[in-house]
Protein backbone atom coordinates (compact mmCIF):
# COMPACT_ATOMS: atom_id res chain seq x y z
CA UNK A 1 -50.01 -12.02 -3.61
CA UNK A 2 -52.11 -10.07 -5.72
CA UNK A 3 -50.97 -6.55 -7.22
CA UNK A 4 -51.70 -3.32 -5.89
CA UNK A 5 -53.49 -2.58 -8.89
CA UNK A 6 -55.92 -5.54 -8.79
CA UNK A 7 -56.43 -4.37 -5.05
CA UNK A 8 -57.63 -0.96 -6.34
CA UNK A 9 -59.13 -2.53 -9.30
CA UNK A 10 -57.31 -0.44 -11.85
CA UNK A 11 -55.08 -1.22 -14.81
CA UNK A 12 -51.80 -0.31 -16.06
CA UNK A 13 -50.57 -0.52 -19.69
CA UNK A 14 -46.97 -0.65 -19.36
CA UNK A 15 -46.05 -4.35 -18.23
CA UNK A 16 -42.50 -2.99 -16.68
CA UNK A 17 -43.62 -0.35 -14.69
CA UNK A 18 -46.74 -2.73 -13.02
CA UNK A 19 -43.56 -5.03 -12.39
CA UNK A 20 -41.64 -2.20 -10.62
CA UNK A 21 -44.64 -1.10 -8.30
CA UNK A 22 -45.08 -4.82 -7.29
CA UNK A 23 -41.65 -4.88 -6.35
CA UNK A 24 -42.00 -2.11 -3.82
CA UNK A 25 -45.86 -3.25 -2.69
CA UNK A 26 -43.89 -6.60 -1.63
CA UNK A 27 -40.75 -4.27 0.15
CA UNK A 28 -43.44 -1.90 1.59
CA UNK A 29 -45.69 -5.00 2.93
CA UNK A 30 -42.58 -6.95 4.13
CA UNK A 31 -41.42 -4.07 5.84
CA UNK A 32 -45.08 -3.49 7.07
CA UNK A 33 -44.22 -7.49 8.62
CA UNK A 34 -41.64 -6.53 10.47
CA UNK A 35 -40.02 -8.83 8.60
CA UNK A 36 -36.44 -9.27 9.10
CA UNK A 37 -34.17 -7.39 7.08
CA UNK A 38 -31.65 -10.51 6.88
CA UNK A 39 -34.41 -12.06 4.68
CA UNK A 40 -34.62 -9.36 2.30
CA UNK A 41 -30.46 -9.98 1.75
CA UNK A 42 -29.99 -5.92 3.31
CA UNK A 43 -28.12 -6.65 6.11
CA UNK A 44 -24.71 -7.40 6.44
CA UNK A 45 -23.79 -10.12 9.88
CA UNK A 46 -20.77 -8.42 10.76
CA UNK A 47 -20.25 -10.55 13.42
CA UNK A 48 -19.60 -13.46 11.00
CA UNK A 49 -17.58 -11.58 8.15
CA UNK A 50 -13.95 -9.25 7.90
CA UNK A 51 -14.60 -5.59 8.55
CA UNK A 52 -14.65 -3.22 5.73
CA UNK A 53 -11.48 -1.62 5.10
CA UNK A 54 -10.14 1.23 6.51
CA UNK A 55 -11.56 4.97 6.08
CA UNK A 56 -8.78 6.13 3.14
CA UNK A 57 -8.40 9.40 4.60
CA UNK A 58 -7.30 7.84 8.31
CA UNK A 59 -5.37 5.87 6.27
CA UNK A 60 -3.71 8.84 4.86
CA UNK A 61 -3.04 10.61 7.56
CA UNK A 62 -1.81 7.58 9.87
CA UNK A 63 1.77 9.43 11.15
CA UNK A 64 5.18 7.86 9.84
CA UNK A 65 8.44 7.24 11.59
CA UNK A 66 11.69 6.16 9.93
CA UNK A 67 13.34 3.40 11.57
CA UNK A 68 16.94 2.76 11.86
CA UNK A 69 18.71 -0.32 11.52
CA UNK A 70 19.67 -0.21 15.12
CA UNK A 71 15.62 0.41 16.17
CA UNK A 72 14.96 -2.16 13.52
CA UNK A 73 15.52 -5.23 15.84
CA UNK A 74 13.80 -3.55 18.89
CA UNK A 75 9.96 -4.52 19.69
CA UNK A 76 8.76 -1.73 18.21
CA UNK A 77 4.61 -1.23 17.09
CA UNK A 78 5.95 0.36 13.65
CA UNK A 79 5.28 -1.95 10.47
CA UNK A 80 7.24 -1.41 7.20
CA UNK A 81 4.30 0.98 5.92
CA UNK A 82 4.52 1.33 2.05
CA UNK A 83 4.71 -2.80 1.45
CA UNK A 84 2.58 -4.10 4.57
CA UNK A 85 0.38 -1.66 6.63
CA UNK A 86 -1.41 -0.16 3.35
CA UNK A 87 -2.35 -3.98 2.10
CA UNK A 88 -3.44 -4.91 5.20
CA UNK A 89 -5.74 -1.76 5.50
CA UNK A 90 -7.12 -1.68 2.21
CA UNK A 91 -8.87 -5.18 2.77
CA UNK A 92 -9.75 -4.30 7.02
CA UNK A 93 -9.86 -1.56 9.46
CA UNK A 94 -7.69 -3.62 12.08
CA UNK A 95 -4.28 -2.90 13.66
CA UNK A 96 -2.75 -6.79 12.81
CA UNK A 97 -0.90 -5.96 16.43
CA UNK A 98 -2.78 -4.82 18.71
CA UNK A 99 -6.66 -5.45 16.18
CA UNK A 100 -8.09 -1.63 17.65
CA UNK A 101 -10.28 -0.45 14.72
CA UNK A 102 -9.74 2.31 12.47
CA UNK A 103 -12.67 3.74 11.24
CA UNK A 104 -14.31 2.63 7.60
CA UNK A 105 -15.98 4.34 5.02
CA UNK A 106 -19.03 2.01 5.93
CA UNK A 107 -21.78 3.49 7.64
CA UNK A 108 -23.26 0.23 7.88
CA UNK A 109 -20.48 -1.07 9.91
CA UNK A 110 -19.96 2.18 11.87
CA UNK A 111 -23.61 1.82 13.51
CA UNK A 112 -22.72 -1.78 13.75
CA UNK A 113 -19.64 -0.65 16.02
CA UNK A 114 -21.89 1.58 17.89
CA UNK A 115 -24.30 -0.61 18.83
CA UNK A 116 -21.58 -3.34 20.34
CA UNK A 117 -20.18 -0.73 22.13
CA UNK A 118 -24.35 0.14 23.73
CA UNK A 119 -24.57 -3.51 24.30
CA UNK A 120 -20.91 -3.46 26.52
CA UNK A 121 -21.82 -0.68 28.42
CA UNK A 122 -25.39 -1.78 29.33
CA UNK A 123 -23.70 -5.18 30.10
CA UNK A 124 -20.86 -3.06 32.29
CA UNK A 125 -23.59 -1.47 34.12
CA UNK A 126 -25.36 -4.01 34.41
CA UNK A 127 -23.13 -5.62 36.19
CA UNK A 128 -22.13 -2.82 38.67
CA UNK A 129 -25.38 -2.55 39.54
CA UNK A 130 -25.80 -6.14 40.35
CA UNK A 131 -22.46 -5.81 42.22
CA UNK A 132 -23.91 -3.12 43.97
CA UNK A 133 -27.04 -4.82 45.05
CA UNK A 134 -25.12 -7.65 46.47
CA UNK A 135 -22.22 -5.74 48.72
């Protein structure tokens, strides 16, 4: 691929800073492509890897009960916070009972959330209206 400077048949005498504007000629022309950002190594396949961890200020404000020996034995949705819950959270956003998401920090996992959750209701409607159309 040749340079943007040999394109425009002009010269540059600093090596590194040709090197940087070839760098973002190839971005800008792969992007041009439409090439796929999984090529390029800038997106993440959520669908295939652990959620980010929880947002630390959810985290923080999560509410906490004290237990008492008697409740202790009970089937209760309360975890033994300090030594498990915070763990858990720091490495994913998931309740380990019930897995509903907290949110993350990560905005590119928060759009990736929003998107499934486009994708379930077009499916949803989808399906009502075919539903409809057949009753």
């Amino acid at each position: 691929m040749a340079s943007y400077f040999d394109e425009h048949d002009c010269e540059l005498s600093d090596h590194e800073q040709e090197t940087g504007f070839n760098m973002l000629l190839q971005l800008a022309r792969s992007l041009s492509n439409m090439m796929d950002f999984e090529d390029l190594g800038l997106v993440v396949d959520w669908d295939h890897q652990l959620p980010p961890p929880a947002a630390k200020a959810v985290v923080e404000n999560l509410p906490r009960t004290v237990i008492s020996s008697s409740q202790a034995g009970e089937d209760t949705n309360s975890f033994c916070y300090l030594s498990c819950i915070l763990p858990w959270l720091s490495k994913t956003n998931s309740c380990p009972l019930c897995r509903h998401e907290l949110p993350t920090d990560d905005d590119g996992y928060e759009e990736h959330r929003r998107d499934q959750a486009r994708k379930e209701q077009q499916q949803h409607r989808l399906e009502n209206l075919h539903g409809a159309m057949y009753m």
